[in-house]
Protein backbone atom coordinates (compact mmCIF):
# COMPACT_ATOMS: atom_id res chain seq x y z
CA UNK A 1 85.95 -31.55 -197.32
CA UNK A 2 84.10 -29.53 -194.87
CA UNK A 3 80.95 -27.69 -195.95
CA UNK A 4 81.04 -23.94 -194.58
CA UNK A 5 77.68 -22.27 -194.69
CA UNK A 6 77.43 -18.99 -196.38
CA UNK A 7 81.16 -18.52 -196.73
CA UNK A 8 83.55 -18.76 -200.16
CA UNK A 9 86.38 -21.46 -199.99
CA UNK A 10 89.38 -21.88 -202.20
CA UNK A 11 90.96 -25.37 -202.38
CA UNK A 12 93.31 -27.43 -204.88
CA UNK A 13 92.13 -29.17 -207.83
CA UNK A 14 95.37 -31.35 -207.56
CA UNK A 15 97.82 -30.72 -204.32
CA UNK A 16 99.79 -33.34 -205.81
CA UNK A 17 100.43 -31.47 -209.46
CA UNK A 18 104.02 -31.07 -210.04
CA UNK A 19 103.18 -28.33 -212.53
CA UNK A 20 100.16 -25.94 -211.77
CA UNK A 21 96.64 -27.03 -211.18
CA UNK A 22 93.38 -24.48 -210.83
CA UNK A 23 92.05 -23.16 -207.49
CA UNK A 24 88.34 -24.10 -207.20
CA UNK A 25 86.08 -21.84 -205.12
CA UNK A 26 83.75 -23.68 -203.37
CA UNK A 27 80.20 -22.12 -201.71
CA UNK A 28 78.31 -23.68 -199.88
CA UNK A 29 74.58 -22.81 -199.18
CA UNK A 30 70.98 -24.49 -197.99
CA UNK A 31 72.97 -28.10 -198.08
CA UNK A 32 73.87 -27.65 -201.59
CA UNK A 33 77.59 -27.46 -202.67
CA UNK A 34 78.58 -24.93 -205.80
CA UNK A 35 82.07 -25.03 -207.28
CA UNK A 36 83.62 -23.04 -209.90
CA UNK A 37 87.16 -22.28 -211.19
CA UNK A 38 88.50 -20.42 -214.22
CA UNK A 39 91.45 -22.23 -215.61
CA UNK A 40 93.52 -18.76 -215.11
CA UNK A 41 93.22 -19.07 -212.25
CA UNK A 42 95.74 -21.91 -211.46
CA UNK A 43 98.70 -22.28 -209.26
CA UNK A 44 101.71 -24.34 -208.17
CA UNK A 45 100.51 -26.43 -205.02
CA UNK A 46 104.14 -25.23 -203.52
CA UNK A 47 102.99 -21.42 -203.92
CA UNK A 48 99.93 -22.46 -202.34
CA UNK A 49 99.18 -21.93 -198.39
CA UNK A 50 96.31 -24.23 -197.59
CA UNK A 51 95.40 -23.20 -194.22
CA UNK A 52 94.88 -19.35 -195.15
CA UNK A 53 93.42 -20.82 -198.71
CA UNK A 54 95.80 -18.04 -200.53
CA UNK A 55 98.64 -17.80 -202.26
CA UNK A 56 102.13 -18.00 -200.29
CA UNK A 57 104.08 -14.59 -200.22
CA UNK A 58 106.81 -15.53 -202.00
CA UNK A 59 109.17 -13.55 -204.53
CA UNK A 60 108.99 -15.65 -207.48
CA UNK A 61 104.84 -15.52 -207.33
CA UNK A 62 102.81 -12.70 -208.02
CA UNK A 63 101.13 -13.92 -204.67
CA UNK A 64 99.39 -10.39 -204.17
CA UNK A 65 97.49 -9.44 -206.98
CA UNK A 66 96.50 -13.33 -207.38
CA UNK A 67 94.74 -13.04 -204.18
CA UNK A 68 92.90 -9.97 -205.04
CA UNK A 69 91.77 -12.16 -207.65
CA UNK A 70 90.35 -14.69 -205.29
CA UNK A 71 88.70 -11.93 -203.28
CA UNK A 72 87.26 -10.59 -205.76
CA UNK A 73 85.69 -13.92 -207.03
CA UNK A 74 84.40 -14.69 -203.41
CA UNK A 75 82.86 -10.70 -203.56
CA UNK A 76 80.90 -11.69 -207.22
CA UNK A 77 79.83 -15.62 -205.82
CA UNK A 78 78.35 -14.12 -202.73
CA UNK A 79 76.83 -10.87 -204.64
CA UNK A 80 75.35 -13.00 -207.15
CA UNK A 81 74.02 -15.71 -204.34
CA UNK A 82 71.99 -12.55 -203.12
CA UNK A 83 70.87 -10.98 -206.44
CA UNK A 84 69.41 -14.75 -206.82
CA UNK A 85 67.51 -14.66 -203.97
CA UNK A 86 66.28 -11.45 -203.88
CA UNK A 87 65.12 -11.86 -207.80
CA UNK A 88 63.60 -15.21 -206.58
CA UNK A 89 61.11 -14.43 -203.92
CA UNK A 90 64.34 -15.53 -201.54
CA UNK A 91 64.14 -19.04 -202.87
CA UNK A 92 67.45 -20.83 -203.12
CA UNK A 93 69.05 -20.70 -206.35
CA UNK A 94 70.47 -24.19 -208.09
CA UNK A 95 74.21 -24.51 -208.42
CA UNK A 96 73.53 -24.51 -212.05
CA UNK A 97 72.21 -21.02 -211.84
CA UNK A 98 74.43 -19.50 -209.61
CA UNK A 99 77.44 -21.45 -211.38
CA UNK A 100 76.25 -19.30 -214.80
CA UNK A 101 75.00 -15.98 -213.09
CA UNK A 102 79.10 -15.81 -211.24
CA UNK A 103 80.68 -16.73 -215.08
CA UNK A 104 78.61 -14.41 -216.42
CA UNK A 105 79.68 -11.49 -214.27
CA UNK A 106 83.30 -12.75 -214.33
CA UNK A 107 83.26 -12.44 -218.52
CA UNK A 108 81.77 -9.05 -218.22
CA UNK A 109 84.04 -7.76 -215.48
CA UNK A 110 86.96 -8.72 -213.06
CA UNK A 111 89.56 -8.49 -215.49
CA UNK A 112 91.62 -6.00 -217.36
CA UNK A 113 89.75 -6.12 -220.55
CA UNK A 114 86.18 -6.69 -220.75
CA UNK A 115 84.74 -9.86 -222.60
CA UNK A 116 82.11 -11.27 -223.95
CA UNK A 117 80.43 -14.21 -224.78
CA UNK A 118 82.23 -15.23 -228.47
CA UNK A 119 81.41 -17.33 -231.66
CA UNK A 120 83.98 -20.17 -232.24
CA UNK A 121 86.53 -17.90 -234.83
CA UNK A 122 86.11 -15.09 -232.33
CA UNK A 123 86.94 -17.05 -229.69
CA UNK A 124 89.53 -18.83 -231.42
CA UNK A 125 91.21 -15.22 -232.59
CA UNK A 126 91.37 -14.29 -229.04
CA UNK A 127 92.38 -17.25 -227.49
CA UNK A 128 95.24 -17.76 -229.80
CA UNK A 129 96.23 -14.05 -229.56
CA UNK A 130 96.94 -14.71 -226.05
CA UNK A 131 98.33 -18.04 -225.89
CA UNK A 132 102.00 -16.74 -225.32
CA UNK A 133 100.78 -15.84 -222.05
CA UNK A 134 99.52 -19.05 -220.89
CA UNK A 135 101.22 -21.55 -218.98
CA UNK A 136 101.35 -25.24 -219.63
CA UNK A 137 99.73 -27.26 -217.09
CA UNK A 138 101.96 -30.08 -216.88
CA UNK A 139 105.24 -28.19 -217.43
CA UNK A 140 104.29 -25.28 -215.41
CA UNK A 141 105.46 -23.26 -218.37
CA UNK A 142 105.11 -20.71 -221.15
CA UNK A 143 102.96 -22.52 -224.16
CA UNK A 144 105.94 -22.68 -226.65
CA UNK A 145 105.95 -21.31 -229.87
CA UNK A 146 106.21 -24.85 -231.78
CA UNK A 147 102.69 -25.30 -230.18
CA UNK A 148 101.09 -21.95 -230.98
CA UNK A 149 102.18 -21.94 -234.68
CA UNK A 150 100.38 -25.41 -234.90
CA UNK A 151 97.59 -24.40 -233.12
CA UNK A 152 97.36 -21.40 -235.78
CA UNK A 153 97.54 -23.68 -238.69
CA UNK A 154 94.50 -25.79 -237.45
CA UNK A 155 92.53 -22.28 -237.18
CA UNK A 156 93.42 -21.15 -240.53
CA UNK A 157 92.23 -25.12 -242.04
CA UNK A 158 89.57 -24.35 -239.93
CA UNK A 159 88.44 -21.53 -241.79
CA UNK A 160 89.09 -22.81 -245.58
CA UNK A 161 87.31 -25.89 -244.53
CA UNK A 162 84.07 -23.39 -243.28
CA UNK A 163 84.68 -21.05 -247.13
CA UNK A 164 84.99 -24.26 -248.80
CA UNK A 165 81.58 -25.20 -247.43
CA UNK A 166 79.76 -22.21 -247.38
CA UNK A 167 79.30 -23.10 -243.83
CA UNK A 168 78.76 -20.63 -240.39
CA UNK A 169 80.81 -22.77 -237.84
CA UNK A 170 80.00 -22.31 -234.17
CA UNK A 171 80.52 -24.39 -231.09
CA UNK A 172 77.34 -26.13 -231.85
CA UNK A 173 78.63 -27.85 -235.09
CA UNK A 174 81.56 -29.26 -233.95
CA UNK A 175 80.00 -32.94 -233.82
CA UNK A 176 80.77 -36.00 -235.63
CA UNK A 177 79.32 -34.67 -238.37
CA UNK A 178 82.56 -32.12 -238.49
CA UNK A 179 84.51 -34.62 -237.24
CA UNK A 180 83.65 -36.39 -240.76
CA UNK A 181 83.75 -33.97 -243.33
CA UNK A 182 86.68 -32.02 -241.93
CA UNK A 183 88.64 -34.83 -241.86
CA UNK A 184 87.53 -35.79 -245.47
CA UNK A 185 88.75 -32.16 -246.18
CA UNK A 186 91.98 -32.61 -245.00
CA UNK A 187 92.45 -36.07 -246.86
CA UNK A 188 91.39 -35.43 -249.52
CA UNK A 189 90.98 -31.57 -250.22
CA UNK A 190 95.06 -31.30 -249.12
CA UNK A 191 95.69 -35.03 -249.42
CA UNK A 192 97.03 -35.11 -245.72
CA UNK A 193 98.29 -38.22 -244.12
CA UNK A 194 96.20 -39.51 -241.62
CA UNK A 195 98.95 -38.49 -238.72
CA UNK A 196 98.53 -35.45 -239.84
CA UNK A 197 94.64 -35.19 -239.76
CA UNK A 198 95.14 -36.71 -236.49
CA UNK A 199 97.10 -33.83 -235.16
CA UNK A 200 94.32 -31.11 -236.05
CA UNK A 201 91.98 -33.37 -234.50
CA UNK A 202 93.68 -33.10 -231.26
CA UNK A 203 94.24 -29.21 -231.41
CA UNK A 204 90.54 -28.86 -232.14
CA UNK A 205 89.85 -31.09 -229.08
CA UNK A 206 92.15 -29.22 -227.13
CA UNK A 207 90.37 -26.08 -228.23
CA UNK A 208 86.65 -26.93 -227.18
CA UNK A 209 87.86 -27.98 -224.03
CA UNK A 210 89.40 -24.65 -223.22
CA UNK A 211 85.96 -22.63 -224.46
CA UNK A 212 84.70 -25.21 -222.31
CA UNK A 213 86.73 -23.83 -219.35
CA UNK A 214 85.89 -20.46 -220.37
CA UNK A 215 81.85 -21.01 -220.24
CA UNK A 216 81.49 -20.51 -223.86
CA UNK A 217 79.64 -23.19 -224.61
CA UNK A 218 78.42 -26.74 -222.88
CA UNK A 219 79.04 -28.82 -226.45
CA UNK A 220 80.89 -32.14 -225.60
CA UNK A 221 80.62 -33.87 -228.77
CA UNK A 222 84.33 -33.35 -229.26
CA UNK A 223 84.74 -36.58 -226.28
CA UNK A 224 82.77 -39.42 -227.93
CA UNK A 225 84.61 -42.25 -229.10
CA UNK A 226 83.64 -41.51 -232.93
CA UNK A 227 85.40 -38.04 -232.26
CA UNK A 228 88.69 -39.97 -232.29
CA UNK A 229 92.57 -39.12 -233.28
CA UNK A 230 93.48 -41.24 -235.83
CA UNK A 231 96.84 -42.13 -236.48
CA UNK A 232 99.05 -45.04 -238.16
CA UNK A 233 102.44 -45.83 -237.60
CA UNK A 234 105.06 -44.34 -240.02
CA UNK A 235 107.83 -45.43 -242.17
CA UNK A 236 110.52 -43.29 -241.26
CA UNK A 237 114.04 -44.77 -240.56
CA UNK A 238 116.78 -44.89 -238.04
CA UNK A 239 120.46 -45.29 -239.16
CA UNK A 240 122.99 -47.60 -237.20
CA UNK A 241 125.92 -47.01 -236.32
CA UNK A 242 127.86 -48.35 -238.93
CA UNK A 243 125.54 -46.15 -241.36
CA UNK A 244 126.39 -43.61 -238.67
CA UNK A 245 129.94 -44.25 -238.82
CA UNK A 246 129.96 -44.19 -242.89
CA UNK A 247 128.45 -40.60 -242.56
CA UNK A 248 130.68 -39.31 -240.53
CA UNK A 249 134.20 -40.79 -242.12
CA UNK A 250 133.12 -39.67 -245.97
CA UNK A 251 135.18 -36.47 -246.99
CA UNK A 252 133.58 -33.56 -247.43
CA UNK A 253 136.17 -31.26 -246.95
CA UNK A 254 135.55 -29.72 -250.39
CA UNK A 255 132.34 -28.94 -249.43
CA UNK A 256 131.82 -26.80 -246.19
CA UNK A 257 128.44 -26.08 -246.49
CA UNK A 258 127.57 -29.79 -246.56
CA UNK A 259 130.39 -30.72 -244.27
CA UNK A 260 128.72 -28.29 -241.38
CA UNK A 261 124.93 -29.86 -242.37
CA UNK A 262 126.52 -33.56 -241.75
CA UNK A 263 128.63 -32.27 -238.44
CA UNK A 264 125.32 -30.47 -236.94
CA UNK A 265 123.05 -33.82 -237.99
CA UNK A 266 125.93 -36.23 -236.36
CA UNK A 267 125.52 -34.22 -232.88
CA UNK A 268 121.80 -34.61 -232.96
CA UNK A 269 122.28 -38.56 -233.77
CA UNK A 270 124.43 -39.02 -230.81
CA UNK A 271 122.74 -36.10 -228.36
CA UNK A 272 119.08 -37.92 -229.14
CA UNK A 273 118.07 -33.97 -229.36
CA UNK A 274 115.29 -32.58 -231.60
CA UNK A 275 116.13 -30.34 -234.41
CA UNK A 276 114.90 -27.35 -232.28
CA UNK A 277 117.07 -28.12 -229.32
CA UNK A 278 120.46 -29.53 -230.94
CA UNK A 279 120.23 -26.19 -233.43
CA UNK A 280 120.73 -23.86 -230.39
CA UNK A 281 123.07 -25.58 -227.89
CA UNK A 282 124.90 -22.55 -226.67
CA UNK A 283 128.38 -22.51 -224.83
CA UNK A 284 126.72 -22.27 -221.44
CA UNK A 285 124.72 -25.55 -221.97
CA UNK A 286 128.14 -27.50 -222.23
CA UNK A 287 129.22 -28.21 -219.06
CA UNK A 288 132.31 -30.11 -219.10
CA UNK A 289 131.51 -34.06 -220.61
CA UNK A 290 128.01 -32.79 -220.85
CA UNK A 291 125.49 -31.15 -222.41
CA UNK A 292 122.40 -29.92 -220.34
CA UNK A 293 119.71 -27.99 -221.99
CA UNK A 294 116.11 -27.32 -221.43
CA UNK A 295 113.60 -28.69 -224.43
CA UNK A 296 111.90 -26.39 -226.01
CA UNK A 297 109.00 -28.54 -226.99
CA UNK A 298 108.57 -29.67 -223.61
CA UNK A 299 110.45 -27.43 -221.40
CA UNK A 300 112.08 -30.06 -219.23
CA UNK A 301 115.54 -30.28 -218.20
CA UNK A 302 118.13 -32.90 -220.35
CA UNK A 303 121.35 -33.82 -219.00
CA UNK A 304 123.27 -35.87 -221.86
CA UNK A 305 127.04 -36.91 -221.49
CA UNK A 306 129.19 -35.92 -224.75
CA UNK A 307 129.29 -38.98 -226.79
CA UNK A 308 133.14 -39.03 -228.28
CA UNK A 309 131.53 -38.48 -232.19
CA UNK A 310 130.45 -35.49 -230.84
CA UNK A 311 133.52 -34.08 -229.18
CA UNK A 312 135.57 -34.67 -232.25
CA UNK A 313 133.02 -32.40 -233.86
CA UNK A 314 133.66 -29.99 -231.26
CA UNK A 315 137.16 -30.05 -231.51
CA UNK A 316 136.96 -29.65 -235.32
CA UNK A 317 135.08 -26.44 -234.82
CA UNK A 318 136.45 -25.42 -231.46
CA UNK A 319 137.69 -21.56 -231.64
CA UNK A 320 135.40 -20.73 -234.90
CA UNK A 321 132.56 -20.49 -233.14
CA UNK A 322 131.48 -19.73 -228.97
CA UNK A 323 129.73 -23.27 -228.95
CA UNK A 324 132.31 -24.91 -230.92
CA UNK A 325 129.72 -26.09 -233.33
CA UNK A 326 128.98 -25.42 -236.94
CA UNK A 327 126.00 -23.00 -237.09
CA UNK A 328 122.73 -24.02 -237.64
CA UNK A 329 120.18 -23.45 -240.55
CA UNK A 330 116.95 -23.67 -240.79
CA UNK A 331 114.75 -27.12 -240.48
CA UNK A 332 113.81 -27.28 -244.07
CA UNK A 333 117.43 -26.56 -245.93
CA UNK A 334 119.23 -28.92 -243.49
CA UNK A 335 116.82 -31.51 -244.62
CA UNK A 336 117.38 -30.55 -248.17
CA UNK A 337 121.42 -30.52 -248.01
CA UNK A 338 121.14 -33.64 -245.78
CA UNK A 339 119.54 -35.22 -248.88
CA UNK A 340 122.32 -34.16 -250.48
CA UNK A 341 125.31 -35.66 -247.89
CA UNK A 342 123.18 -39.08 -247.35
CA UNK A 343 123.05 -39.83 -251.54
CA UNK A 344 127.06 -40.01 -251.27
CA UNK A 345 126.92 -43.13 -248.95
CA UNK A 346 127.16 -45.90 -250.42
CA UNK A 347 125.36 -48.00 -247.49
CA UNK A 348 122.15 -45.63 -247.91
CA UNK A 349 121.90 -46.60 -251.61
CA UNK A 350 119.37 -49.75 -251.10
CA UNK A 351 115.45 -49.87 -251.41
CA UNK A 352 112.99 -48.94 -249.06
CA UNK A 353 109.45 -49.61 -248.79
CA UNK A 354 107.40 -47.12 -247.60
CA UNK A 355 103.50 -46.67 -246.71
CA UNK A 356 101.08 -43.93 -246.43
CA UNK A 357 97.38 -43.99 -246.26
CA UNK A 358 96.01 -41.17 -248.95
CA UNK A 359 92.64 -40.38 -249.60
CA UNK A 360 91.30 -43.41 -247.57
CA UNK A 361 93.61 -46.08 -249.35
CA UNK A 362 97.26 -47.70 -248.35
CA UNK A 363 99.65 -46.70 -251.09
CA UNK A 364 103.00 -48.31 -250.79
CA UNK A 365 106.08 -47.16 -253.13
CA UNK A 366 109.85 -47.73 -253.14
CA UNK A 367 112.31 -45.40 -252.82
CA UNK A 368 116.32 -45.13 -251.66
CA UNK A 369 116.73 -45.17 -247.92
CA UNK A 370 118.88 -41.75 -248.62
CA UNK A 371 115.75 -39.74 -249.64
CA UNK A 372 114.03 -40.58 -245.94
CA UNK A 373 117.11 -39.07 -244.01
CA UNK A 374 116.04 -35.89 -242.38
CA UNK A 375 116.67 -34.14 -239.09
CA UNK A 376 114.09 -35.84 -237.30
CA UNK A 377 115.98 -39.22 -238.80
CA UNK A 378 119.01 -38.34 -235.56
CA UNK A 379 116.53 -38.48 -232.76
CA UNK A 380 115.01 -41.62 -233.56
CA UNK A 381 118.67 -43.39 -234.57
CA UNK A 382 119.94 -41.96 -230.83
CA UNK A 383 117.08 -43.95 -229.36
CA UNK A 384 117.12 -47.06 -231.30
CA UNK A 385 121.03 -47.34 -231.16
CA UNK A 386 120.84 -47.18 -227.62
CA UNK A 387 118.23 -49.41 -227.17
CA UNK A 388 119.80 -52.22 -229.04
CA UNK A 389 122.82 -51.86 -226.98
CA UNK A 390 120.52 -53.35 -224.16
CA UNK A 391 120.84 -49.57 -222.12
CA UNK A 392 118.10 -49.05 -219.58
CA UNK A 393 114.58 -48.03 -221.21
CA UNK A 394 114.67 -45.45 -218.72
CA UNK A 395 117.90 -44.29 -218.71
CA UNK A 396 117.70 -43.38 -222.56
CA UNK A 397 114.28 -42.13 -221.76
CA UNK A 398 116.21 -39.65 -219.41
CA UNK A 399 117.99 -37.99 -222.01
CA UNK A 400 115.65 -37.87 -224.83
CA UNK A 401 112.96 -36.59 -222.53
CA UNK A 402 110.29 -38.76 -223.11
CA UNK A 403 107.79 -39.43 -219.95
CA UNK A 404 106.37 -42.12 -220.78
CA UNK A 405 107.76 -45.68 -221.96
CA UNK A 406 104.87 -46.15 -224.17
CA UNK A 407 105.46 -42.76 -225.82
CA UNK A 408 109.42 -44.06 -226.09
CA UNK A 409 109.05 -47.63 -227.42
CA UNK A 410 106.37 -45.98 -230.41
CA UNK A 411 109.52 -44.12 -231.15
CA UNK A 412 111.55 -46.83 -231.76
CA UNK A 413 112.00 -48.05 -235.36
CA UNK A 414 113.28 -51.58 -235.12
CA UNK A 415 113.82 -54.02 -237.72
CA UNK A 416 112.65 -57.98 -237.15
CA UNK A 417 116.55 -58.39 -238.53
CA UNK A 418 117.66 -56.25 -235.66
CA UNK A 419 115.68 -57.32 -232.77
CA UNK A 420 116.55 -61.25 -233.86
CA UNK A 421 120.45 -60.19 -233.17
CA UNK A 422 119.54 -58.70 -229.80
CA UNK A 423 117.55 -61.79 -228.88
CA UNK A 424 120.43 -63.71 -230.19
CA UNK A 425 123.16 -62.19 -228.40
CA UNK A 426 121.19 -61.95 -225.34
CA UNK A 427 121.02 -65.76 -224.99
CA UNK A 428 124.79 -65.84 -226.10
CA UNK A 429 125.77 -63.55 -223.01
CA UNK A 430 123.42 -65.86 -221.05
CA UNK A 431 124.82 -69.61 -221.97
CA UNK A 432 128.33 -67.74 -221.43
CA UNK A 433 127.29 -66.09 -217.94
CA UNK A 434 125.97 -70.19 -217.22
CA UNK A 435 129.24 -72.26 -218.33
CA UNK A 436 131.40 -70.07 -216.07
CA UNK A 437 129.87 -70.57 -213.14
């Protein structure tokens, strides 16, 4: 990168970013180098015109008042530069001074509402006021509401943990010793699993990184190795087919609310959907032999062909309703009435071990593989079905929307019984494939 003497530059964090990535101003001055970007500040590399360092003039980018914005941060850099010098007996400033003196003047003015340096909860109570508005880096969209109303939980634990302790939490105190005795609050205070202490741990992460962005503080304590998210694997279960099957041939007919509950649960076990998506397919996301929706936890793009199960559930309820689907219910009384439909099959009445580590120890119990059926139970049978029919990693991946194959085999839940038989039948296929040649 060329150094320009005197002058403000914008440039790309990351031209390559498939979502957006920030704009960093870069000044250069006395053969020292100062950067600085503010993460709102962040753009789509194809909105972004490289040689003119601006954004394009396009339609579906508010290109002009986004480049009054970069004006307007070039104006404060250089006005600052020169309020430096002439405080300092014209000696050159340090990046490190000039880099505070421009965030300063950028928190006090430059935007629509004037802001100030913040303790942690006020900064949290802003931050998360405005979070709608924000825009996922990686997706390139809206934060979605899933995320925000965990984000909000974390704050509130947040704040019983700081009553609890008669404690004034600021950026400062966010060290391992937090790490510690938050996390011994959340075991033990509200006997929390430890993936669920994990996921605070990340929010909380993902919030001093942000006041990080922001200038609020220069704490980093949050990125040491003893600041970890912990996590074990869980015990939840898949269902095969033939469990699948058993489901979806047991009468119910006297019993429409249940009957709708098992329909709506048997299109998310062969869609590989998450509650929140296969609870508001709408008619314009079936599209002939498929289904194409956008996630709402991740707001990419699924395009899943309409396994037969879940066309004769479309034909059952085709001309009751606009998506030919039974209606949906909310998350926590489909899980109850599933309950309810899985205790009736006869195949889900065996034992199941289970483990969970509670307040620091591994307790293991038995229970009936019936009570561990929930809607979350569809996704991961969708992806472990498929898998053990030898499909394409990345082919399943495709539809269930995971990016990464790591992230899709951790979802898996398969049985040493099961992957035996796959083994088996592989080398079966094999000797056969061998003999007729």
């Amino acid at each position: 990168m060329a150094k320009t003497q005197g002058k403000v530059s914008f440039f790309l964090k990351d031209t390559k970013s498939k979502g957006i990535t920030p704009v960093i101003a870069t000044f250069c001055y006395n053969k020292m180098q100062m950067k600085y970007y503010e993460p709102k500040l962040s753009i789509a590399p194809k909105h972004w015109n490289p040689k003119e360092q601006k954004a394009r003039e396009v339609k579906e980018f508010p290109f002009a008042s986004f480049n009054v914005t970069l004006r307007t941060l070039a104006n404060v850099i250089i006005d600052e530069y020169q309020k430096l010098k002439s405080d300092n007996n014209n000696l050159e400033p340090t990046t490190a001074q000039l880099r505070e003196k421009v965030s300063l003047a950028r928190n006090k003015s430059g935007t629509a509402q004037e802001r100030t340096k913040q303790d942690l909860f006020g900064f949290l109570e802003s931050y998360l006021k405005d979070l709608h508005k924000k825009v996922n880096p990686v997706t390139g969209k809206q934060i979605s509401e899933i995320t925000i109303r965990a984000y909000r939980q974390t704050f509130r634990l947040i704040k019983e943990f700081a009553d609890l302790s008669k404690k004034h939490l600021d950026f400062n105190h966010i060290d391992t010793d937090f790490y510690n005795d938050f996390s011994f609050f959340l075991t033990h205070t509200n006997g929390f699993r430890l993936n669920t202490v994990g996921k605070h741990i990340r929010n909380i992460k993902t919030f001093m990184q942000e006041a990080i962005d922001r200038n609020y503080t220069s704490n980093i304590s949050f990125r040491k190795k003893s600041f970890r998210v912990i996590s074990e694997k869980t015990d939840s279960i898949y269902l095969n087919e033939l469990e699948l099957s058993a489901i979806e041939r047991f009468d119910l007919s006297s019993n429409k609310r249940l009957e709708k509950v098992r329909d709506l649960f048997l299109v998310g076990c062969w869609t590989g959907l998450r509650f929140s998506d296969f609870s508001r397919i709408k008619a314009h996301n079936i599209k002939g032999e498929y289904i194409e929706i956008e996630q709402q936890k991740t707001g990419g793009k699924v395009y899943i062909p309409i396994h037969p199960t879940v066309q004769r559930v479309m034909d059952k309820y085709a001309g009751q309703y606009p998506n030919s689907l039974p209606p949906a219910i909310s998350n926590q009384k489909m899980n109850g009435y599933l309950k309810e439909v899985a205790s009736m099959i006869d195949v889900l009445k065996q034992p199941f071990n289970i483990g969970n580590t509670l307040k620091g120890a591994k307790v293991y119990k038995t229970v009936m593989k019936y009570d561990l059926v929930v809607t979350h139970s569809a996704r991961r049978s969708f992806a472990t079905n498929q898998y053990l029919k030898g499909i394409p990693v990345h082919d399943i991946m495709r539809i269930t929307g995971h990016r990464t194959e790591k992230a899709f085999l951790r979802y898996l839940k398969i049985e040493n019984r099961d992957a035996a038989i796959r083994v088996s039948n592989f080398w079966k296929n094999e000797s056969a494939s061998l003999k007729a040649v």
